[in-house]
N, C-alpha and C. Protein backbone atom coordinates (compact mmCIF):
# COMPACT_ATOMS: atom_id res chain seq x y z
N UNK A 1 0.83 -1.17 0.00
CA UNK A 1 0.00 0.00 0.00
C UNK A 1 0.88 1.25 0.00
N UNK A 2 0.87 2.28 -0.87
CA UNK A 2 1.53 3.58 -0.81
C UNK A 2 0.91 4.82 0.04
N UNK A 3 2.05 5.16 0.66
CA UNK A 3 1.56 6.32 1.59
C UNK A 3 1.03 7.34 0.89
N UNK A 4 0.12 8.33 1.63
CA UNK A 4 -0.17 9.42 1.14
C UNK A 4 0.36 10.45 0.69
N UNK A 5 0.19 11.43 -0.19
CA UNK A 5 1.44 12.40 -0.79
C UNK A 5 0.90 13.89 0.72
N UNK A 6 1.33 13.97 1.50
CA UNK A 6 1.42 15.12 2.14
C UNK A 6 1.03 16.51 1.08
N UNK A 7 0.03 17.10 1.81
CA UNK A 7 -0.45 18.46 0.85
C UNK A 7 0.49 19.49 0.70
N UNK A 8 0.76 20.29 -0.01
CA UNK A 8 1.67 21.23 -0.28
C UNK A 8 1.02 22.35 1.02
N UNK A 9 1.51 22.99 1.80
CA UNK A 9 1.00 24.20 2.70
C UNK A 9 0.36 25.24 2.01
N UNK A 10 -0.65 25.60 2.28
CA UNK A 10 -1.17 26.94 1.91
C UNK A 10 -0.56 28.17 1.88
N UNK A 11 -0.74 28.75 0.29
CA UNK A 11 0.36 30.20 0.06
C UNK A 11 -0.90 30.93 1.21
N UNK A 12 0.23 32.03 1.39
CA UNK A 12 0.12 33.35 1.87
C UNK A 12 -1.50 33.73 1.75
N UNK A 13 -1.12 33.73 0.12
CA UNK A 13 -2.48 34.33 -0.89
C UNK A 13 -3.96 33.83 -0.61
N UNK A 14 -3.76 32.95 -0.21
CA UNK A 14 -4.80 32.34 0.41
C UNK A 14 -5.70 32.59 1.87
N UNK A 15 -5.04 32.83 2.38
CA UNK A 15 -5.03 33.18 3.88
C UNK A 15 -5.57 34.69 3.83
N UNK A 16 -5.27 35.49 2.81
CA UNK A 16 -5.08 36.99 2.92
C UNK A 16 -6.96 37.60 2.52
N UNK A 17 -7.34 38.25 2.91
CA UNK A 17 -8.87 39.01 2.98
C UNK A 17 -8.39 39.26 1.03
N UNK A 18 -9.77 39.33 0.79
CA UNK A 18 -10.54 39.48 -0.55
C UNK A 18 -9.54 40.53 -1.31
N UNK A 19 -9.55 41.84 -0.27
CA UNK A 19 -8.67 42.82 -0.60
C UNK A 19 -7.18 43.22 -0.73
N UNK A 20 -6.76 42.46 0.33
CA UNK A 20 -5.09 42.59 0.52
C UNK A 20 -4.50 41.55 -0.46
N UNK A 21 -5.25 40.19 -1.20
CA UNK A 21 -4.70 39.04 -2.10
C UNK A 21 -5.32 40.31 -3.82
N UNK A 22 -6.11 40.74 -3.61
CA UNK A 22 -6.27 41.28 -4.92
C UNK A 22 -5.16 42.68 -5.30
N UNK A 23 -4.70 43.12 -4.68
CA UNK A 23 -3.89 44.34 -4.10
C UNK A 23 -2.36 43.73 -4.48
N UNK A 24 -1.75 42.41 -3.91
CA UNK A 24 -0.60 42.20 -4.28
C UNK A 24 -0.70 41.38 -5.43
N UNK A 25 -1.66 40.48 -6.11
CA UNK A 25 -1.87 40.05 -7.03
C UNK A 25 -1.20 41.34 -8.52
N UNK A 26 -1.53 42.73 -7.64
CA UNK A 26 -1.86 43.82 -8.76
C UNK A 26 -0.21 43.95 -8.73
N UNK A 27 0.31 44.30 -7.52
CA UNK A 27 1.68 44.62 -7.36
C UNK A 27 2.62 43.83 -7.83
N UNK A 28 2.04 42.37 -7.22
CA UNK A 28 2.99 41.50 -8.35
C UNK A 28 3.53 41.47 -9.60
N UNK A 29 2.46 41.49 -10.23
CA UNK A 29 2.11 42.11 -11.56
C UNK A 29 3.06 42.90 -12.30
N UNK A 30 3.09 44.05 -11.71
CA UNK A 30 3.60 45.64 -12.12
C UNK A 30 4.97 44.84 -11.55
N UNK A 31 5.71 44.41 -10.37
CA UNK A 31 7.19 44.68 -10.16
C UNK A 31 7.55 42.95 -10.43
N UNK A 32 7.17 42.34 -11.30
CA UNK A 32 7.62 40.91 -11.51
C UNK A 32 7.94 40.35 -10.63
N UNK A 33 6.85 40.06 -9.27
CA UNK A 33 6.68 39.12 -8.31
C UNK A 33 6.04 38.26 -8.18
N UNK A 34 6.22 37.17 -7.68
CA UNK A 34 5.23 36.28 -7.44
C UNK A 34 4.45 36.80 -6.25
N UNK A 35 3.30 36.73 -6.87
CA UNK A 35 1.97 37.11 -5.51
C UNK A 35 2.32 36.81 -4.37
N UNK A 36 2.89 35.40 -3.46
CA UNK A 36 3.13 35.13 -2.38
C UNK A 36 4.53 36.30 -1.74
N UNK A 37 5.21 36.63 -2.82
CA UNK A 37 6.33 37.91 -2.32
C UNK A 37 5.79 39.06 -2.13
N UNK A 38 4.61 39.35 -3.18
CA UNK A 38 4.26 40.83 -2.88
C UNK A 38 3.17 40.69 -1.59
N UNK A 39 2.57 40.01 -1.00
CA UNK A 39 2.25 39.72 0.12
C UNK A 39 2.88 40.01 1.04
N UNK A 40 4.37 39.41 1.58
CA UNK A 40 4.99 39.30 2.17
C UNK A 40 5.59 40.89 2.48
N UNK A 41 5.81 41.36 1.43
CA UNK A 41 6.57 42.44 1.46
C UNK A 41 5.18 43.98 2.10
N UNK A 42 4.03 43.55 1.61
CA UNK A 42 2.95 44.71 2.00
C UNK A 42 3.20 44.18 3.84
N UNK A 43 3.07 42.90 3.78
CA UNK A 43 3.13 43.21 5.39
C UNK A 43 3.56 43.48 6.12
N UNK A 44 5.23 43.72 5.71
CA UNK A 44 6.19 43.87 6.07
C UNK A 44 6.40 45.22 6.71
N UNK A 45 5.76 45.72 5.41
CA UNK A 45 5.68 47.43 5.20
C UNK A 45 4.80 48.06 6.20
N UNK A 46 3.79 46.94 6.26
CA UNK A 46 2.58 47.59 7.15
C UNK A 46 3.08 47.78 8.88
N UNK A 47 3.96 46.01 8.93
CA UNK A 47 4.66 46.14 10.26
C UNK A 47 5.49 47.16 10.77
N UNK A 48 6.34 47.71 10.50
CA UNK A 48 7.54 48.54 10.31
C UNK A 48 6.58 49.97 10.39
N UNK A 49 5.85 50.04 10.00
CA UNK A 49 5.63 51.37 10.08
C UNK A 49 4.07 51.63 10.71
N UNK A 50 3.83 50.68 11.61
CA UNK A 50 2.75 50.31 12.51
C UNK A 50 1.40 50.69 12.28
N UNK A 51 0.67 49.70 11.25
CA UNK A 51 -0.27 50.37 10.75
C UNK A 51 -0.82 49.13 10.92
N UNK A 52 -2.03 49.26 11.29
CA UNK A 52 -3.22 48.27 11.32
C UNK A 52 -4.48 48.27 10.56
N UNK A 53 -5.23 47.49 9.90
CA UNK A 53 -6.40 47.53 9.25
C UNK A 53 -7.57 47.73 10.06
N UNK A 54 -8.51 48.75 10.12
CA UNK A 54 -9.28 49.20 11.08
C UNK A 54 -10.34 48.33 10.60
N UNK A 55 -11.57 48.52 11.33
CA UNK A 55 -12.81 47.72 10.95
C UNK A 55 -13.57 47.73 9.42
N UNK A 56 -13.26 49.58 8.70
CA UNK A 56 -13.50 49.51 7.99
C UNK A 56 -12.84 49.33 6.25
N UNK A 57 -11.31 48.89 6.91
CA UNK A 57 -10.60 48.45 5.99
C UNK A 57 -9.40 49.11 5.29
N UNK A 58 -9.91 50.06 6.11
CA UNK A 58 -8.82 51.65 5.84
C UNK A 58 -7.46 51.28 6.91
N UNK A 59 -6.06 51.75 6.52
CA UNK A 59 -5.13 51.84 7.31
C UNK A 59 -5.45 52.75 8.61
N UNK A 60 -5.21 52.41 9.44
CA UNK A 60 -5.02 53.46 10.82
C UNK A 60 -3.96 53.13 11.03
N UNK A 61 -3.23 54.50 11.79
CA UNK A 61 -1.96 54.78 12.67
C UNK A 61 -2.22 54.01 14.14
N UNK A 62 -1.82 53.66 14.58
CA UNK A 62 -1.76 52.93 16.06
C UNK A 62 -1.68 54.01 16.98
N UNK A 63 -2.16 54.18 17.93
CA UNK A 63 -2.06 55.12 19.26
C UNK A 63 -1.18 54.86 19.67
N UNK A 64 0.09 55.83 19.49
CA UNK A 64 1.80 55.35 20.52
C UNK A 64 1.52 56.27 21.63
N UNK A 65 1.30 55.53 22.72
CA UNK A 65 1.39 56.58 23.95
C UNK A 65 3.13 57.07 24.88
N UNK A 66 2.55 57.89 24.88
CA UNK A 66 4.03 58.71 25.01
C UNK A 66 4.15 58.69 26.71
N UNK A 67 5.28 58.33 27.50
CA UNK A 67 6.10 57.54 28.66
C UNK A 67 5.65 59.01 29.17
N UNK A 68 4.63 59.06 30.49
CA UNK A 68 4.56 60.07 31.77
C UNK A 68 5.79 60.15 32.30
């Protein structure tokens, strides 16, 4: 009997909301990436410069509270 072939892991692209996989799909595109890089790299961007997706989908700035 032959074992099962183990599934390949799920890209990035997959995982990512309707909007953020259609968005690097686009970027990919334009800078000759593979979608799973231009993913990688928006989040990257988003981390680093502390920005979070608010409820309504728009970037917000994070509240840095400043040391009393």
């Amino acid at each position: 009997m032959a074992k099962k072939k183990s599934r390949p892991p799920l890209s990035a692209i997959a995982t990512a909301s309707r909007s953020e996989a259609s968005e690097a799909v686009y970027f990919a595109r334009k800078c000759g990436l593979t979608p799973d890089e231009a993913l990688w790299m928006m989040r990257q961007a988003q981390r680093r410069q502390g920005v979070r997706l608010g409820e309504t989908g728009t970037a917000e700035r994070r509240a840095r509270r400043s040391a009393p």
